[in-house]
N, C-alpha and C. Protein backbone atom coordinates (compact mmCIF):
# COMPACT_ATOMS: atom_id res chain seq x y z
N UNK A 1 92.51 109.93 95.27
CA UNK A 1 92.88 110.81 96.37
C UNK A 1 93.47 109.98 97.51
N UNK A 2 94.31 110.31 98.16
CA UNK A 2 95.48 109.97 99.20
C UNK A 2 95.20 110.62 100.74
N UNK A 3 94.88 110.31 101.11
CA UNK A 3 94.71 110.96 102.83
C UNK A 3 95.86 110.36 103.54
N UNK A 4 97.03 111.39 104.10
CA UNK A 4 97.84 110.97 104.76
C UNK A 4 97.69 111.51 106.67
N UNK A 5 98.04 110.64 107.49
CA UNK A 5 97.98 110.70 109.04
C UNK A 5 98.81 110.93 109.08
N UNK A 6 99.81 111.36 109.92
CA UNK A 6 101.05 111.54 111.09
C UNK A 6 100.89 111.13 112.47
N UNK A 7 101.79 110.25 112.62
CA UNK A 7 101.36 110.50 114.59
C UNK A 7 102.96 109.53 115.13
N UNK A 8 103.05 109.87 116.08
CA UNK A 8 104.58 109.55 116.63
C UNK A 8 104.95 110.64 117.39
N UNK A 9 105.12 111.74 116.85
CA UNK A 9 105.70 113.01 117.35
C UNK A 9 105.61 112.85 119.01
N UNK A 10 106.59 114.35 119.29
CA UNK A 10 106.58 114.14 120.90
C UNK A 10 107.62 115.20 121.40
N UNK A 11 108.22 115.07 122.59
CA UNK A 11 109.45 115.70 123.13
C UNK A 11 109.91 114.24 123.72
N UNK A 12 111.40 114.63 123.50
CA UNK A 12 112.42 113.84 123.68
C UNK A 12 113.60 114.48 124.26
N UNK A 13 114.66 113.96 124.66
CA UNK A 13 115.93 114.38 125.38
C UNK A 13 116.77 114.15 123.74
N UNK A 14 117.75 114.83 123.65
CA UNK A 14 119.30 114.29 122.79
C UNK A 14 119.24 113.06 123.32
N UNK A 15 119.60 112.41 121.87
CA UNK A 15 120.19 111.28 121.87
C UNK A 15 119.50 110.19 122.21
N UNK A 16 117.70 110.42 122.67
CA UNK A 16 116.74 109.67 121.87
C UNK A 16 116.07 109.41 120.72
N UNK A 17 115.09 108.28 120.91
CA UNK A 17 114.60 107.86 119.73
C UNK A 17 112.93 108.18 119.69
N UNK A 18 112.03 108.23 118.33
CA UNK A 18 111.15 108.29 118.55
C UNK A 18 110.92 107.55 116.98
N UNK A 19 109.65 106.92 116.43
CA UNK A 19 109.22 106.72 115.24
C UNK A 19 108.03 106.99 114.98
N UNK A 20 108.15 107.56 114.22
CA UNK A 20 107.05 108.30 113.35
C UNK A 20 106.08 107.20 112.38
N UNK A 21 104.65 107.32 112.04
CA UNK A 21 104.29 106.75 111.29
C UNK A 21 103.23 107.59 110.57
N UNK A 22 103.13 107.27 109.43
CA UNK A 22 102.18 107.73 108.50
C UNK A 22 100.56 106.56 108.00
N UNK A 23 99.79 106.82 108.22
CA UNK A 23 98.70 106.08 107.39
C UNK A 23 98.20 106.87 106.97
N UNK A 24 97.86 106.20 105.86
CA UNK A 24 97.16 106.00 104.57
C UNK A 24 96.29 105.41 104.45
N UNK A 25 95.27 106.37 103.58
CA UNK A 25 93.45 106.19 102.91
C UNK A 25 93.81 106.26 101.64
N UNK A 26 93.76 105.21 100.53
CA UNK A 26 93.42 105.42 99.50
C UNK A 26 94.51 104.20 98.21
N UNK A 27 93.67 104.23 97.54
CA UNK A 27 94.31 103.18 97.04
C UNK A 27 95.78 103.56 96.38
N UNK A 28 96.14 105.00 96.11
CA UNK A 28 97.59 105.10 95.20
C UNK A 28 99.10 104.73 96.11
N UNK A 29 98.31 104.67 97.54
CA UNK A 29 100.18 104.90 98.33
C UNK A 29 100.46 103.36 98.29
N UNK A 30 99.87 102.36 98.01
CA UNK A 30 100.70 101.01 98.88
C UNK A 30 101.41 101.03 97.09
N UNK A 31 100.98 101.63 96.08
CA UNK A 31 102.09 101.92 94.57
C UNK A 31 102.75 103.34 94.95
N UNK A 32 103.24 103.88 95.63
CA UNK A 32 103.48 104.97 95.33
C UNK A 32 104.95 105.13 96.12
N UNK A 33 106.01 106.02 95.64
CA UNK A 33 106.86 106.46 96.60
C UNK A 33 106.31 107.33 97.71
N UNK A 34 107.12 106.88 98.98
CA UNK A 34 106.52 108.03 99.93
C UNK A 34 107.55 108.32 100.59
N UNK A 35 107.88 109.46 101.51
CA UNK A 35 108.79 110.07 101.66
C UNK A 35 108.73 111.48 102.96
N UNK A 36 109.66 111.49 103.84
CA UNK A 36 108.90 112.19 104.74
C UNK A 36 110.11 113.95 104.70
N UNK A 37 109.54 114.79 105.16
CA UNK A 37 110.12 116.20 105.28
C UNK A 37 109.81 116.85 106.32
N UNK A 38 110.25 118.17 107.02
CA UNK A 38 110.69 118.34 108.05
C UNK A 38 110.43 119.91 107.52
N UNK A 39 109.96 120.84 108.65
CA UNK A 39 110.23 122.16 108.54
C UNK A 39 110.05 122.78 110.15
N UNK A 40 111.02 123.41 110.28
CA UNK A 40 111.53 124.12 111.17
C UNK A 40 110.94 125.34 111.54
N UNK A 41 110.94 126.27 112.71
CA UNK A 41 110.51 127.44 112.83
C UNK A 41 111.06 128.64 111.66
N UNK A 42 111.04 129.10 111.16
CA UNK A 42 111.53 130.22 110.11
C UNK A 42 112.54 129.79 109.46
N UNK A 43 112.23 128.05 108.63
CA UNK A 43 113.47 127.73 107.54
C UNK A 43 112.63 127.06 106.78
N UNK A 44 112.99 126.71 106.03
CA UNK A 44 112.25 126.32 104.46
C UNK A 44 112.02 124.67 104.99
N UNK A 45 111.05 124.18 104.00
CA UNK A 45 111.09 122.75 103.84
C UNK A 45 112.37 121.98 103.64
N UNK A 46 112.38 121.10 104.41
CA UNK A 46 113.31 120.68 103.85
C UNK A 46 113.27 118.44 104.02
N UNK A 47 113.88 118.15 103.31
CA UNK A 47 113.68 116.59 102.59
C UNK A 47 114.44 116.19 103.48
N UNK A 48 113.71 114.69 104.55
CA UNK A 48 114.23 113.78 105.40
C UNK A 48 114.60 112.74 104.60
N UNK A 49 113.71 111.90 104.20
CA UNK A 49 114.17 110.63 103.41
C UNK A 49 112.89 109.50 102.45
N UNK A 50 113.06 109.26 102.06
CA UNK A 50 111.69 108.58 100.98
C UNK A 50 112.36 107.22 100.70
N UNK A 51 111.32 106.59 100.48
CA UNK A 51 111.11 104.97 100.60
C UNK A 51 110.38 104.96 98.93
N UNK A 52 110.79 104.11 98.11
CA UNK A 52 110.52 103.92 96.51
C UNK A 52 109.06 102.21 97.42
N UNK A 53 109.00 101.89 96.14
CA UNK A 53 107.42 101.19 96.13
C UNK A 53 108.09 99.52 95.31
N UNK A 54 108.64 100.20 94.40
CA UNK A 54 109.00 98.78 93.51
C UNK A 54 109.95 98.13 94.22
N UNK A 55 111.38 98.90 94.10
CA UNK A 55 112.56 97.91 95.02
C UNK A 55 113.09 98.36 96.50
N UNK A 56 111.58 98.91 96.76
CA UNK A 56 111.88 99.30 98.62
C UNK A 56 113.68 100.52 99.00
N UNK A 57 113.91 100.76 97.22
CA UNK A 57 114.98 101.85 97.70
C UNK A 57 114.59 103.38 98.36
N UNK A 58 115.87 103.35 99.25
CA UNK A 58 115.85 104.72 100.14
C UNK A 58 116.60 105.68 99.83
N UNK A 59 116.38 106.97 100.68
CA UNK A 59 116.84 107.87 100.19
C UNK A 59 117.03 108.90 101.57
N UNK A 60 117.84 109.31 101.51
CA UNK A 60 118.50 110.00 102.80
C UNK A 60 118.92 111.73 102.72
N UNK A 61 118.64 112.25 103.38
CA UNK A 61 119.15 113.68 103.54
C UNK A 61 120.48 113.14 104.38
N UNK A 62 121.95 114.02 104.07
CA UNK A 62 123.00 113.70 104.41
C UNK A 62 122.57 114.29 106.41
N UNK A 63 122.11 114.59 106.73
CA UNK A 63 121.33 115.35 107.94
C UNK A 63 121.36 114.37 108.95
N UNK A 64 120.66 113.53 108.20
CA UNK A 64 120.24 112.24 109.05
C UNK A 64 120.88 110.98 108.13
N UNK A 65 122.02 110.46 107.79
CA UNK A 65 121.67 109.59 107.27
C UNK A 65 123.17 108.64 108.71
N UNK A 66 122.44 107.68 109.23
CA UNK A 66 123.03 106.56 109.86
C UNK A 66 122.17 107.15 111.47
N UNK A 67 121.03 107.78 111.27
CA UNK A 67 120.46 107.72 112.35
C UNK A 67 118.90 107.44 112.13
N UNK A 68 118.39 108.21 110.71
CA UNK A 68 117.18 107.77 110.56
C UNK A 68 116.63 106.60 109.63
N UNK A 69 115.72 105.61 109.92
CA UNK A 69 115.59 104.25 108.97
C UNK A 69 113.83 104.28 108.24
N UNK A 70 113.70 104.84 107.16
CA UNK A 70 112.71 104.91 106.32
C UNK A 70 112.07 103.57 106.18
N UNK A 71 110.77 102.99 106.51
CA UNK A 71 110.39 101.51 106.17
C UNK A 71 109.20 101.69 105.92
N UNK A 72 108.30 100.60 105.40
CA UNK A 72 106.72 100.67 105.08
C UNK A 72 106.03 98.98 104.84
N UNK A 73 105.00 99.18 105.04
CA UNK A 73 104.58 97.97 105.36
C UNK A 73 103.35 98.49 104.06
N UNK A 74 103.51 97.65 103.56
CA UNK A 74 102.30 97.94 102.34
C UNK A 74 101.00 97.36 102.81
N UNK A 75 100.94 95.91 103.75
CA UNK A 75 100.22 95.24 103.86
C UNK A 75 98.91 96.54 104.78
N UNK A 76 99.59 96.97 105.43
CA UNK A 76 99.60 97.65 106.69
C UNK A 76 98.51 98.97 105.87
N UNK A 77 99.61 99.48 104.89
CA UNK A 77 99.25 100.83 104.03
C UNK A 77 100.23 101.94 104.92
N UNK A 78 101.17 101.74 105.47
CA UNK A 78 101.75 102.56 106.31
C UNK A 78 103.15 102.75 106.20
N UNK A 79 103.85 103.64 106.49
CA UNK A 79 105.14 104.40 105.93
C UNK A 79 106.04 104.55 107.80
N UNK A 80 106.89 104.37 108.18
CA UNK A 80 107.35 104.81 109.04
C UNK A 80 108.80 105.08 109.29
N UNK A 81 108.94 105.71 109.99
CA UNK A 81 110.61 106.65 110.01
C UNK A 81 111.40 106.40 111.58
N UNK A 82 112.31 105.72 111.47
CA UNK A 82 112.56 105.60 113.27
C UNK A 82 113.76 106.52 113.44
N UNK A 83 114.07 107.32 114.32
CA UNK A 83 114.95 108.12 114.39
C UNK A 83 115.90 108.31 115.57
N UNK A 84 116.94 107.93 115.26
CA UNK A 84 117.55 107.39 116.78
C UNK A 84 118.75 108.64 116.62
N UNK A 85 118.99 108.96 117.99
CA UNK A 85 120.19 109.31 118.46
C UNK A 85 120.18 110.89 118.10
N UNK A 86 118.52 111.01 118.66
CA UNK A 86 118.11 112.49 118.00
C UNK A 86 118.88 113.86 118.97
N UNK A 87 119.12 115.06 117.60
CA UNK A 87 119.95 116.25 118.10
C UNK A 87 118.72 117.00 118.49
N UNK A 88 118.84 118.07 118.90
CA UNK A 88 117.83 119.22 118.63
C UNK A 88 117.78 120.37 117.85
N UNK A 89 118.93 119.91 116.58
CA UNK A 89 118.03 120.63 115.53
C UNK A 89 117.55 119.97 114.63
N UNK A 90 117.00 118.64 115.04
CA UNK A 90 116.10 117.53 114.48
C UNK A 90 114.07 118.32 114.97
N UNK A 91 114.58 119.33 115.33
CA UNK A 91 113.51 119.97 116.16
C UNK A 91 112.48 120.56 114.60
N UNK A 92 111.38 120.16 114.69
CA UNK A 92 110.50 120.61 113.45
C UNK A 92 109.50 120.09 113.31
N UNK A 93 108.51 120.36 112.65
CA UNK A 93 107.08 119.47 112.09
C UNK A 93 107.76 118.78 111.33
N UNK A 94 107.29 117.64 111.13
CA UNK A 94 107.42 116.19 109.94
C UNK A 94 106.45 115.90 109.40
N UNK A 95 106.65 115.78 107.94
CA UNK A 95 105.31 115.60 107.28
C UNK A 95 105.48 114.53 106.32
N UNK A 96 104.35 114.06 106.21
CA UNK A 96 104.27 112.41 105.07
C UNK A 96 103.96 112.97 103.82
N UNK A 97 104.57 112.46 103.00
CA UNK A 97 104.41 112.65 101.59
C UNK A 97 104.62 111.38 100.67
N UNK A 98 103.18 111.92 100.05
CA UNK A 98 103.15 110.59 98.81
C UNK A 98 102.93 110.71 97.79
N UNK A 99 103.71 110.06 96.25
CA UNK A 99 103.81 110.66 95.34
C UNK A 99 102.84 109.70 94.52
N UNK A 100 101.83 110.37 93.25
CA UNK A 100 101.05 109.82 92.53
C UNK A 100 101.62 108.73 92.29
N UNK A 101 102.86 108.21 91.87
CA UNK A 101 103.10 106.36 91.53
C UNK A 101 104.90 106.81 91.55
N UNK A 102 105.26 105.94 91.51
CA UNK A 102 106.50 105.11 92.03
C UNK A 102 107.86 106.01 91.10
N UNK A 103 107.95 106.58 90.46
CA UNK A 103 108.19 107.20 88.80
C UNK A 103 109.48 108.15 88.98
N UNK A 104 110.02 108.24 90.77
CA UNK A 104 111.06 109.32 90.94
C UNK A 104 112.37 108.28 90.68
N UNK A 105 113.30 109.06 90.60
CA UNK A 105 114.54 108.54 90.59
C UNK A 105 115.88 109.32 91.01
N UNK A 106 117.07 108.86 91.80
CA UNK A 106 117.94 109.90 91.95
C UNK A 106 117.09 111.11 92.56
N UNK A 107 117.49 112.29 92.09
CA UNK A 107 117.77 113.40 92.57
C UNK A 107 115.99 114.05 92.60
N UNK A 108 114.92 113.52 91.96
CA UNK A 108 113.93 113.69 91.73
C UNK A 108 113.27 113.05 93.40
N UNK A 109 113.78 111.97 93.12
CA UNK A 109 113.14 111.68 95.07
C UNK A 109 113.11 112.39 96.37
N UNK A 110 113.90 113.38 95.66
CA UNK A 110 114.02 114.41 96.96
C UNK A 110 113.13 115.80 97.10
N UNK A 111 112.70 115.97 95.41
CA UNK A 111 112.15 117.28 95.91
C UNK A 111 110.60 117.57 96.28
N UNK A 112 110.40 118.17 96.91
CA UNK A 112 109.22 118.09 97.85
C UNK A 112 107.68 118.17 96.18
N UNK A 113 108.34 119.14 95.42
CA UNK A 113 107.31 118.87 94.33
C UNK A 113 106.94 117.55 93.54
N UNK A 114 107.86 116.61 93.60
CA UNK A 114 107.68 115.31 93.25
C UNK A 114 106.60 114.77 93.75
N UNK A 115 106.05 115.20 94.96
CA UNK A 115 104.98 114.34 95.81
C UNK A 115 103.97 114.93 95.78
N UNK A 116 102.16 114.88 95.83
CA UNK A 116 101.25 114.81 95.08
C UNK A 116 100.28 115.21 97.00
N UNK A 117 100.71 114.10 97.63
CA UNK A 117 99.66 114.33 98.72
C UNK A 117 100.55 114.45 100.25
N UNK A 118 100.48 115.10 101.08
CA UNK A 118 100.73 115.65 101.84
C UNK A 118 99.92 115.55 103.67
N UNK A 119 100.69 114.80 104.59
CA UNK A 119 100.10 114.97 105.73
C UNK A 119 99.69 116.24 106.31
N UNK A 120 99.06 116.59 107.84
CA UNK A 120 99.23 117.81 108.17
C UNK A 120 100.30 118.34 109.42
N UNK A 121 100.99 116.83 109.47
CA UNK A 121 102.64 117.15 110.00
C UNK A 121 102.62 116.53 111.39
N UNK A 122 103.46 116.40 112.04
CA UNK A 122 103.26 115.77 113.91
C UNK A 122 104.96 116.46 114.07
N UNK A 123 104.68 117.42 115.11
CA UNK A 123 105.95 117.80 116.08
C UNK A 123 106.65 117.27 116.83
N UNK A 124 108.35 117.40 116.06
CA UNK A 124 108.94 116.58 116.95
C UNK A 124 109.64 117.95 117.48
N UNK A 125 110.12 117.66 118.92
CA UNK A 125 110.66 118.28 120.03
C UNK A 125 111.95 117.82 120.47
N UNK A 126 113.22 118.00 120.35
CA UNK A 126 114.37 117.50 120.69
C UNK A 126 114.96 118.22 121.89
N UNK A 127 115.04 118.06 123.44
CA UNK A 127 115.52 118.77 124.00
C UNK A 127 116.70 119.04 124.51
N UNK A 128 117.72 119.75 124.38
CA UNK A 128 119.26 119.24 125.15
C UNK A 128 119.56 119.18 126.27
């Protein structure tokens, strides 16, 4: 079993930054892909970006990609997301997700069923 934290969240202006981090209880995440997602007031889940375990590859929603930087510190047990040059419809809960072992690939890294354990999210606030 996997116990995931959130904490970072906040309110911000456009066109700041904030980073998010996730910890982790349990022995499967410092092997595991992890990967973070985003849901909005009345829109579906939807996939920020995931960090692989073996060759530290990433993975990007076209949404965010050249603003947000997926990293993890295994030593640590911790996953974190820095997000610069934020809009406000970056506006949503963010949630950590970690998948039973390392095993996604391509197009599989993205979908929210791939992942096994689940934070209970930290609000980010983007204001214009």
């Amino acid at each position: 079993q996997v116990q995931l934290v959130e904490s970072g969240g906040g309110l911000v202006q456009a066109g700041g930054s904030l980073r998010l981090s996730c910890a982790a209880a349990g022995r499967t995440f410092s092997s595991a892909t992890v990967g973070w997602f985003r849901q909005a007031p009345g829109k579906e889940r939807e996939f920020v970006a995931a960090i692989k375990r073996s060759d530290l590859r990433t993975y990007y929603a076209d949404s965010v990609k050249g603003r947000f930087t997926i990293s993890r510190d295994n030593a640590k047990n911790a996953v974190y997301l820095q997000m610069n040059s934020l809009k406000p419809e970056d506006t949503a809960v963010y949630y950590c997700a970690a998948a039973s072992g390392d095993y996604c690939s391509g197009a599989g890294c993205y979908r929210g069923g791939t992942y096994d354990y689940w934070g209970q999210g930290t609000q980010v606030t983007v204001s214009s």
